[in-house]
C-alpha atoms as a PDB file:
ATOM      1  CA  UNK A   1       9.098 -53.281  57.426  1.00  0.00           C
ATOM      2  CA  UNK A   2       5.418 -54.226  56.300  1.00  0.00           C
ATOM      3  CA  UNK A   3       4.674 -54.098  52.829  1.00  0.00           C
ATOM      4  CA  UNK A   4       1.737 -51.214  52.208  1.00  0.00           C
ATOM      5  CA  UNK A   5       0.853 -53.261  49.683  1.00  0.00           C
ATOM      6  CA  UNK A   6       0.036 -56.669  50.422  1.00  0.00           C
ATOM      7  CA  UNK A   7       1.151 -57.133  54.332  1.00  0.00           C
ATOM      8  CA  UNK A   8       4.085 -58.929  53.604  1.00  0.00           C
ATOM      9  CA  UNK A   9       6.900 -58.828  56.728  1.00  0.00           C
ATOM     10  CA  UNK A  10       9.829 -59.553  54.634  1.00  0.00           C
ATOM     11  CA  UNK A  11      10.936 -55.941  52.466  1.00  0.00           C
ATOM     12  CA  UNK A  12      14.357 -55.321  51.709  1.00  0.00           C
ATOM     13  CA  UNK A  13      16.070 -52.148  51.255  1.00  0.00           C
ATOM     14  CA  UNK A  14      17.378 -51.117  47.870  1.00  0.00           C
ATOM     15  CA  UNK A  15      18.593 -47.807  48.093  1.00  0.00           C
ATOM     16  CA  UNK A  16      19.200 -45.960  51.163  1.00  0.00           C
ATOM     17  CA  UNK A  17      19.937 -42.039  51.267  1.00  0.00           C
ATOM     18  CA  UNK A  18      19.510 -38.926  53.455  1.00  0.00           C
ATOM     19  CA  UNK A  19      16.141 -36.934  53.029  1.00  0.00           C
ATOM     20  CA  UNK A  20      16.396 -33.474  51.703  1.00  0.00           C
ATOM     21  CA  UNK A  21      16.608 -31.785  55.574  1.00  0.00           C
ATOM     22  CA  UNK A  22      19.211 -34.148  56.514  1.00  0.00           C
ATOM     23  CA  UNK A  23      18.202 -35.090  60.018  1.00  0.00           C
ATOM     24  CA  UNK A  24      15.905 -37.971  57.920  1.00  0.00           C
ATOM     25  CA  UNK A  25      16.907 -41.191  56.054  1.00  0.00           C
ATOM     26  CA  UNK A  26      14.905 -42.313  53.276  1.00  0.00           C
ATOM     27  CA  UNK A  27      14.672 -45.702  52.113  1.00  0.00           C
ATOM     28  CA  UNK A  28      13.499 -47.196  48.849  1.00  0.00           C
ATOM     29  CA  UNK A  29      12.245 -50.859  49.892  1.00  0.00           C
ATOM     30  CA  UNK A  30      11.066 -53.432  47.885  1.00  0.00           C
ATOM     31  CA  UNK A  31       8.436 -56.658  49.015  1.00  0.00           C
ATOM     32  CA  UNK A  32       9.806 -59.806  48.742  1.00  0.00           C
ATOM     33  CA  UNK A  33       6.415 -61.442  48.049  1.00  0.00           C
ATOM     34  CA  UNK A  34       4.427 -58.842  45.342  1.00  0.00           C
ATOM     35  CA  UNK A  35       8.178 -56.647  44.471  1.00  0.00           C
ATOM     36  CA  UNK A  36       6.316 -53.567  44.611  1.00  0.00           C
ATOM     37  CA  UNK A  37       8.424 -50.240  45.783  1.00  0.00           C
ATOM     38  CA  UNK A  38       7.746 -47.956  48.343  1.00  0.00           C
ATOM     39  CA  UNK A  39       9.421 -45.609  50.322  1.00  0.00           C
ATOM     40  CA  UNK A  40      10.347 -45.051  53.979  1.00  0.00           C
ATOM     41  CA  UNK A  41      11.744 -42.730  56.077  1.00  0.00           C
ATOM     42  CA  UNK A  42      13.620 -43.216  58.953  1.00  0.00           C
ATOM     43  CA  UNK A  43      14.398 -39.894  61.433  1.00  0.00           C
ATOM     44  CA  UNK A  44      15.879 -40.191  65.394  1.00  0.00           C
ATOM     45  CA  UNK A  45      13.388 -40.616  67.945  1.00  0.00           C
ATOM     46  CA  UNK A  46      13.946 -37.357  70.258  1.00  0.00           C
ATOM     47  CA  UNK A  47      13.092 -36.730  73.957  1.00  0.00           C
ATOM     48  CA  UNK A  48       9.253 -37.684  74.175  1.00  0.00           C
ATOM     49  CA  UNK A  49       7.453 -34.483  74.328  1.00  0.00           C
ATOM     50  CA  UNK A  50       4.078 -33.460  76.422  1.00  0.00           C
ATOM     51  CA  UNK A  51       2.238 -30.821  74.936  1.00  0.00           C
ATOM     52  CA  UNK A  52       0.515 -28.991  78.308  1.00  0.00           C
ATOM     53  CA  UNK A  53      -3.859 -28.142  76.898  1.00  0.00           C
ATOM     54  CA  UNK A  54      -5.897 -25.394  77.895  1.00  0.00           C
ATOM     55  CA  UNK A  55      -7.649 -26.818  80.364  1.00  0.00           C
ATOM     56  CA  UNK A  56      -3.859 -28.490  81.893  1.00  0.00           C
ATOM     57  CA  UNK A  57      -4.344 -31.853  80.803  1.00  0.00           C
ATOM     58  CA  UNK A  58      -0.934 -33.503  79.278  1.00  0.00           C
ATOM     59  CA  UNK A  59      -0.865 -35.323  76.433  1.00  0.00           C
ATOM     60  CA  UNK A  60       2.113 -36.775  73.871  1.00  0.00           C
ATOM     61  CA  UNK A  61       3.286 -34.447  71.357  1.00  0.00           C
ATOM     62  CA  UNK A  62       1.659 -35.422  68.230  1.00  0.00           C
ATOM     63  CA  UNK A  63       2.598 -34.333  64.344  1.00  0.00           C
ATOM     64  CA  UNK A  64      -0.085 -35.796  62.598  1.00  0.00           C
ATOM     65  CA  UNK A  65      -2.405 -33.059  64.389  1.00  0.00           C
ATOM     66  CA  UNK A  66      -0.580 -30.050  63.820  1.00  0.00           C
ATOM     67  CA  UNK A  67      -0.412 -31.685  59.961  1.00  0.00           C
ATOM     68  CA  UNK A  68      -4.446 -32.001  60.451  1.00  0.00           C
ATOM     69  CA  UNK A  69      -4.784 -28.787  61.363  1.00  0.00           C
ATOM     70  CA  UNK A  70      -2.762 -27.380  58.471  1.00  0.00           C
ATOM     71  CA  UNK A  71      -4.057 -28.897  55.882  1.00  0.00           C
ATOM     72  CA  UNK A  72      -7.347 -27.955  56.779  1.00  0.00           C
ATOM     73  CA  UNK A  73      -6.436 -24.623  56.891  1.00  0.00           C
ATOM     74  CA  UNK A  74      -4.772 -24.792  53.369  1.00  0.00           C
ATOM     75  CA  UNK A  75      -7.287 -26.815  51.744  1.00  0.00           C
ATOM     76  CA  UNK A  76      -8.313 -25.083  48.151  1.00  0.00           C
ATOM     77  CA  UNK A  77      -5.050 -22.667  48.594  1.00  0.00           C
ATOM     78  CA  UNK A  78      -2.186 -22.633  46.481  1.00  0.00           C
ATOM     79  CA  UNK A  79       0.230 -24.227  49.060  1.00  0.00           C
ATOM     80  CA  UNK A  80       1.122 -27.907  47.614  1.00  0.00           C
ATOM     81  CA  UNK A  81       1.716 -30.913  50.291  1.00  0.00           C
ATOM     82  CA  UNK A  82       5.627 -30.753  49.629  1.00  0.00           C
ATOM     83  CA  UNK A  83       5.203 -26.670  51.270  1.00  0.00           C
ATOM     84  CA  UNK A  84       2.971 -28.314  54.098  1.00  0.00           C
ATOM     85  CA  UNK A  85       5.455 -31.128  54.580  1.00  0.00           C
ATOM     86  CA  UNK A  86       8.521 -28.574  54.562  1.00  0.00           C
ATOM     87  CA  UNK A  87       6.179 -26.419  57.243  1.00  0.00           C
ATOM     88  CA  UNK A  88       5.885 -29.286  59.348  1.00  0.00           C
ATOM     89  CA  UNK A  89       9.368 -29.877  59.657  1.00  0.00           C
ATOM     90  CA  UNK A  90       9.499 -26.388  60.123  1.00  0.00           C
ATOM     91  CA  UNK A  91       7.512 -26.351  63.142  1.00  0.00           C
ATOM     92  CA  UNK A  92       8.877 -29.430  64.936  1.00  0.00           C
ATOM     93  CA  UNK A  93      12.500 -28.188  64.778  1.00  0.00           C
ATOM     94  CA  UNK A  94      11.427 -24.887  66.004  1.00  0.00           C
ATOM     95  CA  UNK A  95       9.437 -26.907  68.709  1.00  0.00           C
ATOM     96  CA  UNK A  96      12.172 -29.371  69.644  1.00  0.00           C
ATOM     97  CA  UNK A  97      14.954 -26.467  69.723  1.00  0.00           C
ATOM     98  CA  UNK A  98      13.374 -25.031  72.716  1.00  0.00           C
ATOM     99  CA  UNK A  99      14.311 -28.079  74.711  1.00  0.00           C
ATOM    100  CA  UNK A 100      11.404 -28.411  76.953  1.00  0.00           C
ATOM    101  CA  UNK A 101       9.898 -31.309  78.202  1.00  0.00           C
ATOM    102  CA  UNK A 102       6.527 -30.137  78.429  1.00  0.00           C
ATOM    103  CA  UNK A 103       5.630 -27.624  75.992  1.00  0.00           C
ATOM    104  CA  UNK A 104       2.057 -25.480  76.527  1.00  0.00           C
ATOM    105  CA  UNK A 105      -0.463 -26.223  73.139  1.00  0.00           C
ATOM    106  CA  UNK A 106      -0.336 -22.198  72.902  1.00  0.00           C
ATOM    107  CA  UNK A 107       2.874 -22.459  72.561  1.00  0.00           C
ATOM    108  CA  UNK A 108       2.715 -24.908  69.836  1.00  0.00           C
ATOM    109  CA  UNK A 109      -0.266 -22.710  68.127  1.00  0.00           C
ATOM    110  CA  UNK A 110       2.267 -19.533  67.602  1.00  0.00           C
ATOM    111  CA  UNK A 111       4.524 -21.528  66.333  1.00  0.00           C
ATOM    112  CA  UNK A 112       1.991 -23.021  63.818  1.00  0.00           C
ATOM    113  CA  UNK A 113       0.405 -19.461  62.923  1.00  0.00           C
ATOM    114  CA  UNK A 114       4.021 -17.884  62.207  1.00  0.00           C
ATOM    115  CA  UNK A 115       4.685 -20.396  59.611  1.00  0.00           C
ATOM    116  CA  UNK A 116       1.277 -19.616  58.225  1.00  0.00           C
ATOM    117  CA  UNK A 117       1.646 -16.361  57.592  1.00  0.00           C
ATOM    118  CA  UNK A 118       5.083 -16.910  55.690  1.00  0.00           C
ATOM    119  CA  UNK A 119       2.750 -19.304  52.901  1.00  0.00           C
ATOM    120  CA  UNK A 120      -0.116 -18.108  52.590  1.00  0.00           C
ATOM    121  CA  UNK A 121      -2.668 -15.699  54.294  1.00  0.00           C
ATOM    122  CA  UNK A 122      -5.860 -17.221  53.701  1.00  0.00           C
ATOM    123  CA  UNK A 123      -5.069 -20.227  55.188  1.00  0.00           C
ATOM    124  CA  UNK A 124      -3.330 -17.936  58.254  1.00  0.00           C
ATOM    125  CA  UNK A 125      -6.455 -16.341  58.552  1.00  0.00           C
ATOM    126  CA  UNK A 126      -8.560 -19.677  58.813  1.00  0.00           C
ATOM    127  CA  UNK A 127      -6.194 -21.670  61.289  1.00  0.00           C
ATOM    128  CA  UNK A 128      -6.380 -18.473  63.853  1.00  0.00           C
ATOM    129  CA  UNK A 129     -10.109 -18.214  63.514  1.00  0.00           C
ATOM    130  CA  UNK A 130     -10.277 -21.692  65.275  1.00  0.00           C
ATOM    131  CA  UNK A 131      -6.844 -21.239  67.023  1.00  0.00           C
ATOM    132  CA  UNK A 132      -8.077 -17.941  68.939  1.00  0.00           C
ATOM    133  CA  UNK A 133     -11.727 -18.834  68.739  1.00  0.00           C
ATOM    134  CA  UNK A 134     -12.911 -15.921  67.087  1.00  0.00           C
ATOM    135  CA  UNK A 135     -16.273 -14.988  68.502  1.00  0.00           C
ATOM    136  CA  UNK A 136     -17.422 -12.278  66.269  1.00  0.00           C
ATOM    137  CA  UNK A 137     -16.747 -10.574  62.792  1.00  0.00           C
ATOM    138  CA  UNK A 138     -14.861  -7.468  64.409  1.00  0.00           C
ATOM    139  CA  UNK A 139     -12.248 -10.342  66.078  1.00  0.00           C
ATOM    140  CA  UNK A 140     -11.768 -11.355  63.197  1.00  0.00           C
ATOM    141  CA  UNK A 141     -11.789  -7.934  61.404  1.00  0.00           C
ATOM    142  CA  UNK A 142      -9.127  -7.144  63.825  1.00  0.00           C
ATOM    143  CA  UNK A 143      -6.989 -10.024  62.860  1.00  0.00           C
ATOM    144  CA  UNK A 144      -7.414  -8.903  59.225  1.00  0.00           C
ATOM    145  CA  UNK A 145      -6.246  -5.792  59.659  1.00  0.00           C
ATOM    146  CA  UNK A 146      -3.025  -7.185  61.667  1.00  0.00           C
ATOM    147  CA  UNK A 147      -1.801  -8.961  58.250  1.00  0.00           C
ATOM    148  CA  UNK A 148      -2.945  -5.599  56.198  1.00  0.00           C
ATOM    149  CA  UNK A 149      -0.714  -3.733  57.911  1.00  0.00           C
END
């Protein structure tokens, strides 16, 4: 494993323990060269996923953009990265249990939205404005008035 620090090849592992959701293991490594810490995590590479787009282009699943998306969404809200990083996790196991090989991005988007609404509205409210493409105020009225309820 590369040192973050200063490039170095040669870490070595110093403590070595599940991650809190258990299908993760995370490692505390140390560089050989500087013997600064850092921490990895190692999780099981599942079936590779295609995530099926609008327009029916394929593409590999990807987390960091459903992580993009989401903390764009909860940027200035009270949701701290531990409660995005917990979401994320969230999503992919709710993702991967539906044991598909290609998965439609609309698909994907529900998923994101439900776990949205569970944290925190706002931020529910902002990821379905560019989810759905809202094209006027009384969409998006509409959509208010489905989490009022």
């Amino acid at each position: 494993m590369k040192c973050p620090f200063c490039g170095e090849e040669n870490t070595k592992v110093i403590d070595s323990r599940p991650a809190e959701d258990n299908s993760t293991i995370r490692r505390r490594r140390q560089c050989d060269k500087c013997g600064k810490r850092f921490t990895t995590y190692e999780k099981v590479e599942t079936i590779p996923l295609i995530v099926i787009k609008k327009d029916n282009n394929r593409e590999p699943y990807d987390r960091a953009k459903i992580e993009s998306g989401i903390i764009r969404s909860c940027h200035k809200r009270p949701v701290s990265i531990n409660q995005i990083s917990e979401m994320i996790d969230a999503i992919e196991t709710s993702i991967f249990n539906l044991e598909e090989k290609e998965v439609p991005s609309h698909v994907i988007g529900e998923i994101v939205m439900d776990k949205l609404k569970d944290y925190d509205d706002v931020a529910y409210v902002r990821f379905a404005s560019v989810y759905r493409e809202f094209k006027d105020v009384n969409t998006f009225m509409d959509e208010l008035k489905k989490i009022l309820k």
